[in-house]
N, C-alpha and C. Protein backbone atom coordinates (compact mmCIF):
# COMPACT_ATOMS: atom_id res chain seq x y z
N UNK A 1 19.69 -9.67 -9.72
CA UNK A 1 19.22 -9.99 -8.39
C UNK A 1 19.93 -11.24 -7.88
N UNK A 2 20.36 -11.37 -6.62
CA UNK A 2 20.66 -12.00 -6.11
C UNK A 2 20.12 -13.45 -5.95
N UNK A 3 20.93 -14.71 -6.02
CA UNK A 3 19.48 -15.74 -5.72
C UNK A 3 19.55 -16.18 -3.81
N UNK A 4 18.09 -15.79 -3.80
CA UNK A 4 18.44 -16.26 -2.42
C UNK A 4 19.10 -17.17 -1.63
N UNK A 5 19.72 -17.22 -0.39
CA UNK A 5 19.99 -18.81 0.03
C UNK A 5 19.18 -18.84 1.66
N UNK A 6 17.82 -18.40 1.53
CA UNK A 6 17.01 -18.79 2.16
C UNK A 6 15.90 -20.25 1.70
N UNK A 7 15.31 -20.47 2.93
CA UNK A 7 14.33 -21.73 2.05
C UNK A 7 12.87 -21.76 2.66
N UNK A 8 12.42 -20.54 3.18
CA UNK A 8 11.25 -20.44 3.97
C UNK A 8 11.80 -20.13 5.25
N UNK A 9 10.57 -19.71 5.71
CA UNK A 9 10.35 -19.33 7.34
C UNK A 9 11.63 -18.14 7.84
N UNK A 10 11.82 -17.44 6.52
CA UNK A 10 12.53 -16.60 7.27
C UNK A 10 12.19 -15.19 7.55
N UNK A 11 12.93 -14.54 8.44
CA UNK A 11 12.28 -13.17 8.69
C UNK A 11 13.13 -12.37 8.02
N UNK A 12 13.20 -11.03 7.45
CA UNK A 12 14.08 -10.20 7.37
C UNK A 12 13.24 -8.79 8.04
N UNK A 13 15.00 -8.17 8.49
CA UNK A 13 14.16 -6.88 9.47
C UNK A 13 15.13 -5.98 8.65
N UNK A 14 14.37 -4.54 8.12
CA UNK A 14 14.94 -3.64 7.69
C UNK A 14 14.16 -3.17 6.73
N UNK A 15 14.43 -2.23 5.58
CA UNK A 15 13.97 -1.72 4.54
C UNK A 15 13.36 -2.88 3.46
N UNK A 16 12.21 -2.84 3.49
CA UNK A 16 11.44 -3.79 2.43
C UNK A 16 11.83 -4.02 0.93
N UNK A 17 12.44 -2.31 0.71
CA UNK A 17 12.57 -2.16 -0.84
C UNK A 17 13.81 -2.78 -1.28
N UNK A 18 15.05 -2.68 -0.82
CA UNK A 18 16.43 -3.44 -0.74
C UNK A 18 16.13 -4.66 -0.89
N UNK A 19 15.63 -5.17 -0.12
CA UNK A 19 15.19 -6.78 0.44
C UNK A 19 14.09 -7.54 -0.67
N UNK A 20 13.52 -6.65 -0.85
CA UNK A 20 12.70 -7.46 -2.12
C UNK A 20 13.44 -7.35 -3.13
N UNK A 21 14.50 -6.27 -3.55
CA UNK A 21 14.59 -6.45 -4.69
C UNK A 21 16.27 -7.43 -4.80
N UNK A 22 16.38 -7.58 -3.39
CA UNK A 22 17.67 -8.50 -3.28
C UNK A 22 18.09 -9.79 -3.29
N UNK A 23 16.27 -9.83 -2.16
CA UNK A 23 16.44 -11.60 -1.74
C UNK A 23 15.14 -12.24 -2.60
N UNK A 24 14.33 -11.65 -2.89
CA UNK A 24 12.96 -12.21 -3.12
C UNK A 24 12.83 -12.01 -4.62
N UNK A 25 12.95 -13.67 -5.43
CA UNK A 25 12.72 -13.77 -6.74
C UNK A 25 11.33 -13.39 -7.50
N UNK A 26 11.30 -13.47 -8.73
CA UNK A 26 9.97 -12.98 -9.40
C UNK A 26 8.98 -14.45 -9.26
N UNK A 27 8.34 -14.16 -8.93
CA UNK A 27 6.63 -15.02 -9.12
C UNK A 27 7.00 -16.09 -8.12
N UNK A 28 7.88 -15.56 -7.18
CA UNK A 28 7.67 -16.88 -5.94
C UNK A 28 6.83 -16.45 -4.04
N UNK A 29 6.07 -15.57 -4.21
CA UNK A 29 5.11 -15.37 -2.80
C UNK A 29 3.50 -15.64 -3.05
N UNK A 30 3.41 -16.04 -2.40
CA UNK A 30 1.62 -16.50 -2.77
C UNK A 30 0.97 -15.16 -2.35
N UNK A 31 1.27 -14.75 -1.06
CA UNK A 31 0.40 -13.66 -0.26
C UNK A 31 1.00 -12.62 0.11
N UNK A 32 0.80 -11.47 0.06
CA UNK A 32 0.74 -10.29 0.61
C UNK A 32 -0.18 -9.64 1.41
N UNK A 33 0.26 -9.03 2.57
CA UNK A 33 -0.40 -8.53 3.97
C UNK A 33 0.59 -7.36 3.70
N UNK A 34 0.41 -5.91 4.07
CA UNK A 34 0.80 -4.94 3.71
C UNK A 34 0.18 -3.91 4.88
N UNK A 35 1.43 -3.62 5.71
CA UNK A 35 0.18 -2.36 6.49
C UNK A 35 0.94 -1.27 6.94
N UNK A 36 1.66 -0.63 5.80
CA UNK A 36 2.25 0.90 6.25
C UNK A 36 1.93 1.91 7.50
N UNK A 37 3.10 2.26 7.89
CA UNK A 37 2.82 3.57 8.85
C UNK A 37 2.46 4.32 7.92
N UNK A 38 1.06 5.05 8.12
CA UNK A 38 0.81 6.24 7.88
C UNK A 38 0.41 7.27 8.67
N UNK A 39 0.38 8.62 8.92
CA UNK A 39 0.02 9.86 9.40
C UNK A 39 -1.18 10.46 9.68
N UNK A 40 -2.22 9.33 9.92
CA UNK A 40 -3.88 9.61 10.17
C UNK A 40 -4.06 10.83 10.54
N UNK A 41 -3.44 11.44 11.73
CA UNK A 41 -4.19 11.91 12.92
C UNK A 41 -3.47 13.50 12.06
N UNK A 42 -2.68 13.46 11.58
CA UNK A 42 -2.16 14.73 11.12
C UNK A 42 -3.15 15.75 10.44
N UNK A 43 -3.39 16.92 10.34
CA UNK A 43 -3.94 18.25 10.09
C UNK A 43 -3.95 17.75 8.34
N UNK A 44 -4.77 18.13 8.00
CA UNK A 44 -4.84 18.09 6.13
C UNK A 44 -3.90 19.08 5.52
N UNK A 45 -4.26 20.30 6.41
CA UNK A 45 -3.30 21.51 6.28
C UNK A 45 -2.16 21.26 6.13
N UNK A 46 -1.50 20.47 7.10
CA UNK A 46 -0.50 20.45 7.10
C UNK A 46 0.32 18.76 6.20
N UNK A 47 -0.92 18.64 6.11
CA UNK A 47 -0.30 17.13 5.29
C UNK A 47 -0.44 17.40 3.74
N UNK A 48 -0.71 18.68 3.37
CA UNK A 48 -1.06 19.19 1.77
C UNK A 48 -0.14 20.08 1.87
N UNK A 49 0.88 20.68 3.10
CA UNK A 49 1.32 22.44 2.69
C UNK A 49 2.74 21.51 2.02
N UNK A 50 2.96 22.05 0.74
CA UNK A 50 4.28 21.93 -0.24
C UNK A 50 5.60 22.21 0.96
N UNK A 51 6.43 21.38 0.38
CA UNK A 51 7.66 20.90 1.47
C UNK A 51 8.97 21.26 0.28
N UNK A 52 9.79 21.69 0.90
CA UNK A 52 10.95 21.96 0.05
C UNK A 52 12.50 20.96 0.53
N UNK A 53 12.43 20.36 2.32
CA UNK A 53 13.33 19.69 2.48
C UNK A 53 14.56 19.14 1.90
N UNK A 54 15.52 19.40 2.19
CA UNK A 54 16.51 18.73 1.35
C UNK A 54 17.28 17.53 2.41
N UNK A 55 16.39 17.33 3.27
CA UNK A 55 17.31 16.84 4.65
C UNK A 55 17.54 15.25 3.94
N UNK A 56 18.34 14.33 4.35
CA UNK A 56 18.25 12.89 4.34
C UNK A 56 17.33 12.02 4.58
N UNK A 57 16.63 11.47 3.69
CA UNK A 57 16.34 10.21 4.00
C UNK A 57 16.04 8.44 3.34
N UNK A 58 17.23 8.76 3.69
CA UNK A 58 17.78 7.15 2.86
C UNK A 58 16.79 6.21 3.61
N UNK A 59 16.67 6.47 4.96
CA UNK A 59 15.63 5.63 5.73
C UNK A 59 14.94 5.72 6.26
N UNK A 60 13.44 5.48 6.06
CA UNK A 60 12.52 6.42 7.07
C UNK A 60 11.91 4.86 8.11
N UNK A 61 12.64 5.06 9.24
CA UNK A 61 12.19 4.08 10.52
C UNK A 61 10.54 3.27 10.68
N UNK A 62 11.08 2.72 10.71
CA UNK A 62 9.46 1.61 10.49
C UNK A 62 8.40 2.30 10.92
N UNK A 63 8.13 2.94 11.96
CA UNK A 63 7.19 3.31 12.93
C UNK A 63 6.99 4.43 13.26
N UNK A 64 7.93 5.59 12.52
CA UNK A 64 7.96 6.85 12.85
C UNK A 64 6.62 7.47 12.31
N UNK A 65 6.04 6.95 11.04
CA UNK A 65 4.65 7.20 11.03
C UNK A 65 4.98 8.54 10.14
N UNK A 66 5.96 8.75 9.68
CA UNK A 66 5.82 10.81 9.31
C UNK A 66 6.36 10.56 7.58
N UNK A 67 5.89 11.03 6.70
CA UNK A 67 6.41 11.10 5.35
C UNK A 67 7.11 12.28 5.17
N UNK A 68 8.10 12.92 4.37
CA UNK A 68 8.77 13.86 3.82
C UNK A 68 9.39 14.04 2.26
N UNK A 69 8.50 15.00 1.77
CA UNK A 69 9.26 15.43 0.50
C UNK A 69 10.01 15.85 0.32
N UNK A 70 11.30 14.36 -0.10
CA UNK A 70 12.59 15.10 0.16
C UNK A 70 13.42 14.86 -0.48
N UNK A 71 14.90 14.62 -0.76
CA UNK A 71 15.73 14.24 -2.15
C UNK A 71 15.47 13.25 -2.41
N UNK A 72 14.95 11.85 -1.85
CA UNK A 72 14.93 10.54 -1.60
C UNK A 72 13.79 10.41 -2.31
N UNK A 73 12.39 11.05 -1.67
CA UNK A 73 11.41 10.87 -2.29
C UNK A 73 11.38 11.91 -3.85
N UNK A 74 12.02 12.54 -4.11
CA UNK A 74 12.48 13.09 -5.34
C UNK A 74 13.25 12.21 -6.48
N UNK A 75 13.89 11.24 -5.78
CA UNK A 75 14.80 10.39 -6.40
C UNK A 75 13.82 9.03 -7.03
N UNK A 76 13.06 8.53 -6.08
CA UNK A 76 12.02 7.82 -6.25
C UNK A 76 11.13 8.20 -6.85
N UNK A 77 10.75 9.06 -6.74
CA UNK A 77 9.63 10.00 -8.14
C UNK A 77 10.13 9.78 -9.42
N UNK A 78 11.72 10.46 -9.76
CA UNK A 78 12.28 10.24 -10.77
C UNK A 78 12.26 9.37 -11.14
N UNK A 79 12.56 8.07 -10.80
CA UNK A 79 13.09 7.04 -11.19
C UNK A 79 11.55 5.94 -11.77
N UNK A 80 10.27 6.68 -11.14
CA UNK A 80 9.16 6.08 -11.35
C UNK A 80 8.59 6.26 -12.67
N UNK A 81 8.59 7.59 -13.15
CA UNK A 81 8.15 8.16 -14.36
C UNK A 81 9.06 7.92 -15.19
N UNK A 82 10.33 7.71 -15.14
CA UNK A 82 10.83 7.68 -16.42
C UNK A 82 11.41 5.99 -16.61
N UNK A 83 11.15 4.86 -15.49
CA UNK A 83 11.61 3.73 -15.66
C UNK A 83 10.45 3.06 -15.67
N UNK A 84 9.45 3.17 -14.67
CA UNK A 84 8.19 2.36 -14.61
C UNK A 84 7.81 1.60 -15.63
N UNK A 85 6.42 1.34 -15.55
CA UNK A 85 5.42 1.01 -17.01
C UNK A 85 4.90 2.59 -17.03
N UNK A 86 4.50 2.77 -18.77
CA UNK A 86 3.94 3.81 -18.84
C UNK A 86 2.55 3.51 -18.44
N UNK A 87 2.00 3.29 -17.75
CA UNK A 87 0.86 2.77 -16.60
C UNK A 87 0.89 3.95 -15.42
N UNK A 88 2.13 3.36 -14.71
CA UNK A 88 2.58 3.73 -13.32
C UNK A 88 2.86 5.30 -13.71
N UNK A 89 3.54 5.22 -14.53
CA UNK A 89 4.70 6.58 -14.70
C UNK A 89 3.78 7.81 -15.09
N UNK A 90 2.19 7.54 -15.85
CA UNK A 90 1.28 8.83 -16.29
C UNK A 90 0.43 8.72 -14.54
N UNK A 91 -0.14 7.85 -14.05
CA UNK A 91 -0.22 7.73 -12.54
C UNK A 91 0.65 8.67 -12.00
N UNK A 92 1.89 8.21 -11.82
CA UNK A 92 3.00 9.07 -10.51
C UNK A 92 2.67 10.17 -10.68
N UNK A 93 2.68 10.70 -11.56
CA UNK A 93 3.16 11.77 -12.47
C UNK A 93 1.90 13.03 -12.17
N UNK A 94 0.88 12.48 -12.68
CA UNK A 94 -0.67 13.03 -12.69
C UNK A 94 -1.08 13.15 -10.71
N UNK A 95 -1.08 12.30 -10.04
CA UNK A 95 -0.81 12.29 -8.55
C UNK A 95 -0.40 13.60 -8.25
N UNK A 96 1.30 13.78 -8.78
CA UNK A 96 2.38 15.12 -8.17
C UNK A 96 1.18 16.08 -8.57
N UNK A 97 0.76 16.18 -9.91
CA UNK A 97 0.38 17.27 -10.64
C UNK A 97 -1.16 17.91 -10.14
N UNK A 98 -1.54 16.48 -9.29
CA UNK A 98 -2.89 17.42 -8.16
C UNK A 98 -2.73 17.70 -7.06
N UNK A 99 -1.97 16.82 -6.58
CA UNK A 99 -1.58 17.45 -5.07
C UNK A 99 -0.31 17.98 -4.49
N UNK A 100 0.52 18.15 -5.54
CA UNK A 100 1.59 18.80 -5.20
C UNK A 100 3.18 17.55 -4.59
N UNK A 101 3.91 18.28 -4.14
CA UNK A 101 5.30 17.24 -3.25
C UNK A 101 4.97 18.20 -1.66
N UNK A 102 4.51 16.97 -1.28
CA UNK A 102 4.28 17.15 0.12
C UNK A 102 4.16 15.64 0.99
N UNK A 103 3.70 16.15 2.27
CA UNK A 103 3.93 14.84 2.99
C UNK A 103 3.22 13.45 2.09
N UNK A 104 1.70 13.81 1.57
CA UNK A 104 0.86 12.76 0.84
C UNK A 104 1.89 12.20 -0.13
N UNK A 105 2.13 13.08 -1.03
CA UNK A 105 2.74 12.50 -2.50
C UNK A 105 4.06 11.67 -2.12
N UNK A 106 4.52 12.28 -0.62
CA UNK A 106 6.43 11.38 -0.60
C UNK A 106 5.89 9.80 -0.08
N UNK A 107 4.95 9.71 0.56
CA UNK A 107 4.23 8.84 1.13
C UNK A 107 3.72 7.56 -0.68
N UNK A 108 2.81 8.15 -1.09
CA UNK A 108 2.44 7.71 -2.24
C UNK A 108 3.40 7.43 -3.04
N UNK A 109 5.10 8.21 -3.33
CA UNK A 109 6.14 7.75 -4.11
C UNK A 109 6.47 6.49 -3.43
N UNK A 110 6.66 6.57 -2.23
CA UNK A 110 7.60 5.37 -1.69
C UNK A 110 6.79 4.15 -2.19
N UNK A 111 5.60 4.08 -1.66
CA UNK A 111 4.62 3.31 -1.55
C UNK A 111 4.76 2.51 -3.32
N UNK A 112 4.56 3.81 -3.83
CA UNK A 112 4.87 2.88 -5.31
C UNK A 112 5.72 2.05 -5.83
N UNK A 113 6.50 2.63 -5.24
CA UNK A 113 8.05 1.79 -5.68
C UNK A 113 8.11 0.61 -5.26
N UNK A 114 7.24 0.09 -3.89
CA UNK A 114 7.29 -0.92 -2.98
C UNK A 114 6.25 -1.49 -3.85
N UNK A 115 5.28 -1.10 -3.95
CA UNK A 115 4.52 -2.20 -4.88
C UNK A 115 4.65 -2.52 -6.12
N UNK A 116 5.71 -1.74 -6.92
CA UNK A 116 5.99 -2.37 -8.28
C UNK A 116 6.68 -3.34 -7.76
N UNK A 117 7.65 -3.58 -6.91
CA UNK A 117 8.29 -5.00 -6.06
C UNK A 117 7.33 -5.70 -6.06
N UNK A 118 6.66 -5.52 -5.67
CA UNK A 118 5.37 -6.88 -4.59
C UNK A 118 4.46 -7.35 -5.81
N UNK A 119 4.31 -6.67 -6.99
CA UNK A 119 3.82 -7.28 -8.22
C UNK A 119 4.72 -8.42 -8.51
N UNK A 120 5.65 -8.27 -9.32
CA UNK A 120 6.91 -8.38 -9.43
C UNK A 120 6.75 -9.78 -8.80
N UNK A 121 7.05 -10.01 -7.41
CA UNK A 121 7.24 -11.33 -6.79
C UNK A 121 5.82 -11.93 -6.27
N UNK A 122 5.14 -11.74 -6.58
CA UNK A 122 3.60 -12.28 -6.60
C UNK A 122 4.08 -13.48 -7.55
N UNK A 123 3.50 -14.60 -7.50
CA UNK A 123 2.87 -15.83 -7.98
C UNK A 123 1.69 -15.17 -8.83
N UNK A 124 1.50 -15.74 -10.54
CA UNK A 124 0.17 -15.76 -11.19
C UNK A 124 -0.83 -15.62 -10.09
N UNK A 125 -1.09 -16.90 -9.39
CA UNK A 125 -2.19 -16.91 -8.67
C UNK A 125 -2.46 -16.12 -7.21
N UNK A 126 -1.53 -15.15 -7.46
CA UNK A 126 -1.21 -14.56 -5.59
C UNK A 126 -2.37 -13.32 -5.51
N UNK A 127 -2.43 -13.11 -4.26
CA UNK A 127 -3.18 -11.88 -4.38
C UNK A 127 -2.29 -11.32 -2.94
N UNK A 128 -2.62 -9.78 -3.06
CA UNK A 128 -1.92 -8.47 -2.57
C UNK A 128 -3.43 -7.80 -1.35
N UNK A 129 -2.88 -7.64 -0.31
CA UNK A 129 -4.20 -6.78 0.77
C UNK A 129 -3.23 -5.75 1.09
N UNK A 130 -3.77 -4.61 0.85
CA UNK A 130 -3.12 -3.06 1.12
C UNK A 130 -4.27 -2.51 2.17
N UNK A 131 -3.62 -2.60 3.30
CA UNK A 131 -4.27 -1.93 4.32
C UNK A 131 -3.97 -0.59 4.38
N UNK A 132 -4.67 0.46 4.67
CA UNK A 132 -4.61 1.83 4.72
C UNK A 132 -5.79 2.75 5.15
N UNK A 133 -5.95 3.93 5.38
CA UNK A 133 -6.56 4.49 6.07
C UNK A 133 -7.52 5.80 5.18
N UNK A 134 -8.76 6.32 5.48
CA UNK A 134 -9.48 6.77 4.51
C UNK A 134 -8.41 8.12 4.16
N UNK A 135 -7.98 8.53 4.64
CA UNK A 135 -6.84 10.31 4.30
C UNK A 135 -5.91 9.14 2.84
N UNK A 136 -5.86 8.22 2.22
CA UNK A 136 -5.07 7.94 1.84
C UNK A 136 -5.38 7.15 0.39
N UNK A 137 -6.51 6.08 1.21
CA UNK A 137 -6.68 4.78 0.30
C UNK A 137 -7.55 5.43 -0.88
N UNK A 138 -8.25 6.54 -1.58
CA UNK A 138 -8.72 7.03 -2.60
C UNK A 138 -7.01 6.84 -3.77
N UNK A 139 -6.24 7.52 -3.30
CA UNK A 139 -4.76 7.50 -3.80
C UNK A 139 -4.34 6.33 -4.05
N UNK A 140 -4.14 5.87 -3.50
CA UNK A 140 -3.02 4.08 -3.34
C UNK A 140 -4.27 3.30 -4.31
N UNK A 141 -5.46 3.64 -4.13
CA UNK A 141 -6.21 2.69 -5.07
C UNK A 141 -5.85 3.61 -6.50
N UNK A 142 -5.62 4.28 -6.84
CA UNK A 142 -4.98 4.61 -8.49
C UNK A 142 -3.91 3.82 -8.35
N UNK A 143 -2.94 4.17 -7.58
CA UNK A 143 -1.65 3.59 -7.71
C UNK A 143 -1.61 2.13 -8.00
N UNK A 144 -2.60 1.36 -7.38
CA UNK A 144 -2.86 0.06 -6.87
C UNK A 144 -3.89 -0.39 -9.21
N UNK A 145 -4.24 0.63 -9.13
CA UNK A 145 -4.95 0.37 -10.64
C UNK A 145 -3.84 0.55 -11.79
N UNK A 146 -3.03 1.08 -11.27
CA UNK A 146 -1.64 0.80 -12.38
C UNK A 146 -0.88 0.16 -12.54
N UNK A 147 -0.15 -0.17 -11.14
CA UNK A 147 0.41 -1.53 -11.72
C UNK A 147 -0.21 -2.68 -11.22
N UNK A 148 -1.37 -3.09 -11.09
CA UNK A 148 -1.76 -4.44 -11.54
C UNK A 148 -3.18 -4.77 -12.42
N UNK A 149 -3.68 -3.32 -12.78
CA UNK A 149 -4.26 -3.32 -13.69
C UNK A 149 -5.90 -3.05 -13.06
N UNK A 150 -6.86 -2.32 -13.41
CA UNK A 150 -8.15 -2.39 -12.44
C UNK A 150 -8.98 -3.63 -12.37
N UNK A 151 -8.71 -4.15 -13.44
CA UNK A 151 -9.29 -5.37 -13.56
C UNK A 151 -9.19 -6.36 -12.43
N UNK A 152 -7.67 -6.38 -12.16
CA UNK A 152 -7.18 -6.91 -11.10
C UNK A 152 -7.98 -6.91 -9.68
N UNK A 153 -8.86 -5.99 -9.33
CA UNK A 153 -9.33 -5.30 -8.29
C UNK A 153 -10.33 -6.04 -7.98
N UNK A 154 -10.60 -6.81 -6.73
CA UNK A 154 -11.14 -7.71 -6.39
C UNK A 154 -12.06 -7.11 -4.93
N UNK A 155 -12.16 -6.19 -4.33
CA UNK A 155 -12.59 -6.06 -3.19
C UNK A 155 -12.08 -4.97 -2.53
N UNK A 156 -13.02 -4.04 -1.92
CA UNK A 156 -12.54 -2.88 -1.13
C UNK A 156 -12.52 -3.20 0.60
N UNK A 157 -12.23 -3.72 1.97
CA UNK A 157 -12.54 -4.10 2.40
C UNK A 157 -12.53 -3.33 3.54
N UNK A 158 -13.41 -2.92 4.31
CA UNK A 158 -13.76 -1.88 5.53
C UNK A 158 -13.43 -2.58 6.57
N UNK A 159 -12.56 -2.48 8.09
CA UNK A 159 -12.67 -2.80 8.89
C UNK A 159 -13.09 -1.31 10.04
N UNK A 160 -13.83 -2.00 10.35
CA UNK A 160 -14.37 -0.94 11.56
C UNK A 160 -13.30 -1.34 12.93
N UNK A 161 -13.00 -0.24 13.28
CA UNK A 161 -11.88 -0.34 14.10
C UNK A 161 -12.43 0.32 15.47
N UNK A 162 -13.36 1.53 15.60
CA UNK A 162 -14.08 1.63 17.17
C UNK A 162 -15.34 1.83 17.20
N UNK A 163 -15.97 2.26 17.98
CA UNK A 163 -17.72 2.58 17.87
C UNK A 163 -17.74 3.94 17.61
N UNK A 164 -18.61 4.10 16.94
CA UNK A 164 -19.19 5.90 16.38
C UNK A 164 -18.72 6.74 17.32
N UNK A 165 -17.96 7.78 17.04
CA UNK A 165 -18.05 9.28 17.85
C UNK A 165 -17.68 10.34 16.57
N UNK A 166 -18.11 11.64 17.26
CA UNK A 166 -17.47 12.04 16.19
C UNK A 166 -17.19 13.51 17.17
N UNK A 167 -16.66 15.20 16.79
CA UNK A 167 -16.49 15.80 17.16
C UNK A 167 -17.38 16.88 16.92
N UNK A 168 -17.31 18.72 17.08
CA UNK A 168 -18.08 19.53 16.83
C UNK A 168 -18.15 19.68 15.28
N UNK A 169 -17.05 19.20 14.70
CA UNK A 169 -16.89 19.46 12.88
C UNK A 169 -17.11 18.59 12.23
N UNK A 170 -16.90 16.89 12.51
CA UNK A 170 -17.02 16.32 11.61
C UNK A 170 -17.49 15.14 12.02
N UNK A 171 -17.69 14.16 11.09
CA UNK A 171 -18.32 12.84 12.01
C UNK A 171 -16.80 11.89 12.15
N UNK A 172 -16.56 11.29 13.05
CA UNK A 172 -15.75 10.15 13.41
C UNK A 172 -15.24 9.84 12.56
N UNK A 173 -13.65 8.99 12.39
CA UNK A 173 -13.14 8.29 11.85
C UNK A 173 -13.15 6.88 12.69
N UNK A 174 -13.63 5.73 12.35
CA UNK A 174 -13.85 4.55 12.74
C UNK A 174 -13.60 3.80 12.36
N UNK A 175 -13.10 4.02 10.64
CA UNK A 175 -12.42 2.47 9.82
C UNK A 175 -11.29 2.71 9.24
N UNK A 176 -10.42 1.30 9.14
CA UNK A 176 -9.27 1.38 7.80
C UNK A 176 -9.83 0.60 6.64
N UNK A 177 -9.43 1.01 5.57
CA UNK A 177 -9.88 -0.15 4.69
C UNK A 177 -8.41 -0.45 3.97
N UNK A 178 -9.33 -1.98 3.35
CA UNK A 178 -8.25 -2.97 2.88
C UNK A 178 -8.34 -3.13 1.19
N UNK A 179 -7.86 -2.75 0.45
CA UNK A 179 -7.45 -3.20 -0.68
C UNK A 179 -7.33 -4.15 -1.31
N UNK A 180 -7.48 -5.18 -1.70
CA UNK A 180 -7.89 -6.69 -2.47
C UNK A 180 -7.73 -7.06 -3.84
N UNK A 181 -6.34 -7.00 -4.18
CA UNK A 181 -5.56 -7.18 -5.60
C UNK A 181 -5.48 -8.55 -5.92
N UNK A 182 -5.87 -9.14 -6.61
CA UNK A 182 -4.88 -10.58 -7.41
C UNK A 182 -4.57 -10.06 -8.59
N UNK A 183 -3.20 -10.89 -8.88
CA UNK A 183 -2.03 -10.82 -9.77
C UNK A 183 -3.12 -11.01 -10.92
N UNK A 184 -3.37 -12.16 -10.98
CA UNK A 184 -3.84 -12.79 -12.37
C UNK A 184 -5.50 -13.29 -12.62
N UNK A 185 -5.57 -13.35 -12.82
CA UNK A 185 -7.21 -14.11 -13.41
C UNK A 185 -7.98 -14.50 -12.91
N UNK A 186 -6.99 -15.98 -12.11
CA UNK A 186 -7.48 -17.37 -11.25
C UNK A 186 -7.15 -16.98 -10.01
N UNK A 187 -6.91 -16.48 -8.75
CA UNK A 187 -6.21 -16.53 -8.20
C UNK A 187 -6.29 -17.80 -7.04
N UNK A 188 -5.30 -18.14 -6.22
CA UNK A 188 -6.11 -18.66 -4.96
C UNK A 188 -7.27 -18.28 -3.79
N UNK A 189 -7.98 -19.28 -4.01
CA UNK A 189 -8.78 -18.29 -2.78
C UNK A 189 -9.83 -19.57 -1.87
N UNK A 190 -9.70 -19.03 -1.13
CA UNK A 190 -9.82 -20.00 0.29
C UNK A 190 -11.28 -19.74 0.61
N UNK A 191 -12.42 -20.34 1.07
CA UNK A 191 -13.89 -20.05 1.14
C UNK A 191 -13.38 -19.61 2.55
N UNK A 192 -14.06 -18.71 3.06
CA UNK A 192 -13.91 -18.64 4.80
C UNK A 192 -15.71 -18.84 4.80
N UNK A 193 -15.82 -19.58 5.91
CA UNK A 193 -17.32 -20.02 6.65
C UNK A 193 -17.35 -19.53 8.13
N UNK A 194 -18.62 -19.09 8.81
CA UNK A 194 -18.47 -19.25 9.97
C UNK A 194 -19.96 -20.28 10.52
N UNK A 195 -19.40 -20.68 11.76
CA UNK A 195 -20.68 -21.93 12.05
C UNK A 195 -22.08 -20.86 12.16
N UNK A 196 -23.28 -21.96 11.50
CA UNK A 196 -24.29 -21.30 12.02
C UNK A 196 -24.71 -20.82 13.51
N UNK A 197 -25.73 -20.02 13.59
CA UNK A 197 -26.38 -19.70 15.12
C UNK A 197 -27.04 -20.70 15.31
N UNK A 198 -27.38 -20.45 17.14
CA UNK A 198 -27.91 -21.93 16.78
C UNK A 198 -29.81 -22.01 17.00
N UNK A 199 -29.96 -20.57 16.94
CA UNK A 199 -31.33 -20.14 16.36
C UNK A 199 -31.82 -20.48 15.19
N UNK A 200 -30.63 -20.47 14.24
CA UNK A 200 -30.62 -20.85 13.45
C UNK A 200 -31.36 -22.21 12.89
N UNK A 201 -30.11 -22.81 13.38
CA UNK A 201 -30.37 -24.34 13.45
C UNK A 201 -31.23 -25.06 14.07
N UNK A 202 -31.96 -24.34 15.35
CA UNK A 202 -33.07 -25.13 15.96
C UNK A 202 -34.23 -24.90 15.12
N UNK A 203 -34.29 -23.44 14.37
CA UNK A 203 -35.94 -23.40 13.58
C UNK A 203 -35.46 -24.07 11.91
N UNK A 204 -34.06 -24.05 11.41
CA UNK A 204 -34.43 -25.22 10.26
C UNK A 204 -33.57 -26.65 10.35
């Protein structure tokens, strides 16, 4: 790996996975914020039907939002199971073997690969927030229990994102949830407070 000749405050724009594993040394980021395009709104049907693609994709565009099982994500599969930790690699592996190579699983390969990085350059004391969406986060939390261990697992965290509706079939989708990893043991962690009411405070 390269040693960086950055010194803070910098941005990089492009592929995460290159870039971490180019510019960004082992055990030097305190925090991780993490919030993938994923494919919410897509049909189950069609986000489970087996994909045979052979098309390119060396790069899938920040925002395009669409996964594909394809040589790339084939290549990344490979390279997970047989290089990983044997952790990750009975994970990847067991994943393909329930739900098949389809849009979910090319989604879930990439994803892995990116977070054996983000372990990797975590600080002992760092912790990792994997934002994601309910079609997903059951998955990424295995993935998320392999390489940093379940123990590691500090918090599931719900954000409610609109008010209740739902349709003739099913009830509403209204939240993403957040994921809540530290690296190690101790980690850092910051109290958040908010001021009392002041109902509160006038009756004690």
């Amino acid at each position: 790996m390269k040693s960086p000749g950055h010194h803070g405050n910098t941005l990089f724009y492009g592929d995460n996975l290159p870039i971490l594993r180019e510019y960004v040394p082992d055990e030097s980021v305190a925090l991780v914020y993490l919030d993938p395009p994923f494919n919410s709104n897509r049909n189950y049907s069609v986000l489970f039907k087996d994909q045979s693609g052979k098309e390119s994709e060396a790069q899938i565009e920040a925002f395009e939002d669409t996964w594909h099982w394809s040589d790339v994500a084939e290549e990344t599969y490979h390279v997970l199971v047989t290089e990983a930790s044997d952790e990750v690699s009975r994970a990847v592996a067991a994943l393909r073997e329930l739900i098949g190579a389809n849009q979910v699983m090319a989604y879930l390969v990439m994803m892995a690969a990116r977070l054996v990085e983000l372990r990797r350059v975590l600080k002992p004391t760092g912790s990792i927030y994997l934002h994601c969406d309910p079609t997903s986060s059951h998955y990424l939390k295995i993935v998320m229990d392999a390489i940093f261990d379940p123990t590691s697992f500090r918090n599931e965290i719900i954000w409610k994102r609109t008010s209740g509706h739902s349709d003739a079939s099913r009830y509403g989708s209204v939240h993403d949830t957040i994921l809540y990893y530290a690296k190690g043991e101790d980690p850092a962690w910051n109290k958040t407070y908010q001021p009392y009411e002041q109902a509160y405070i006038d009756q004690y």
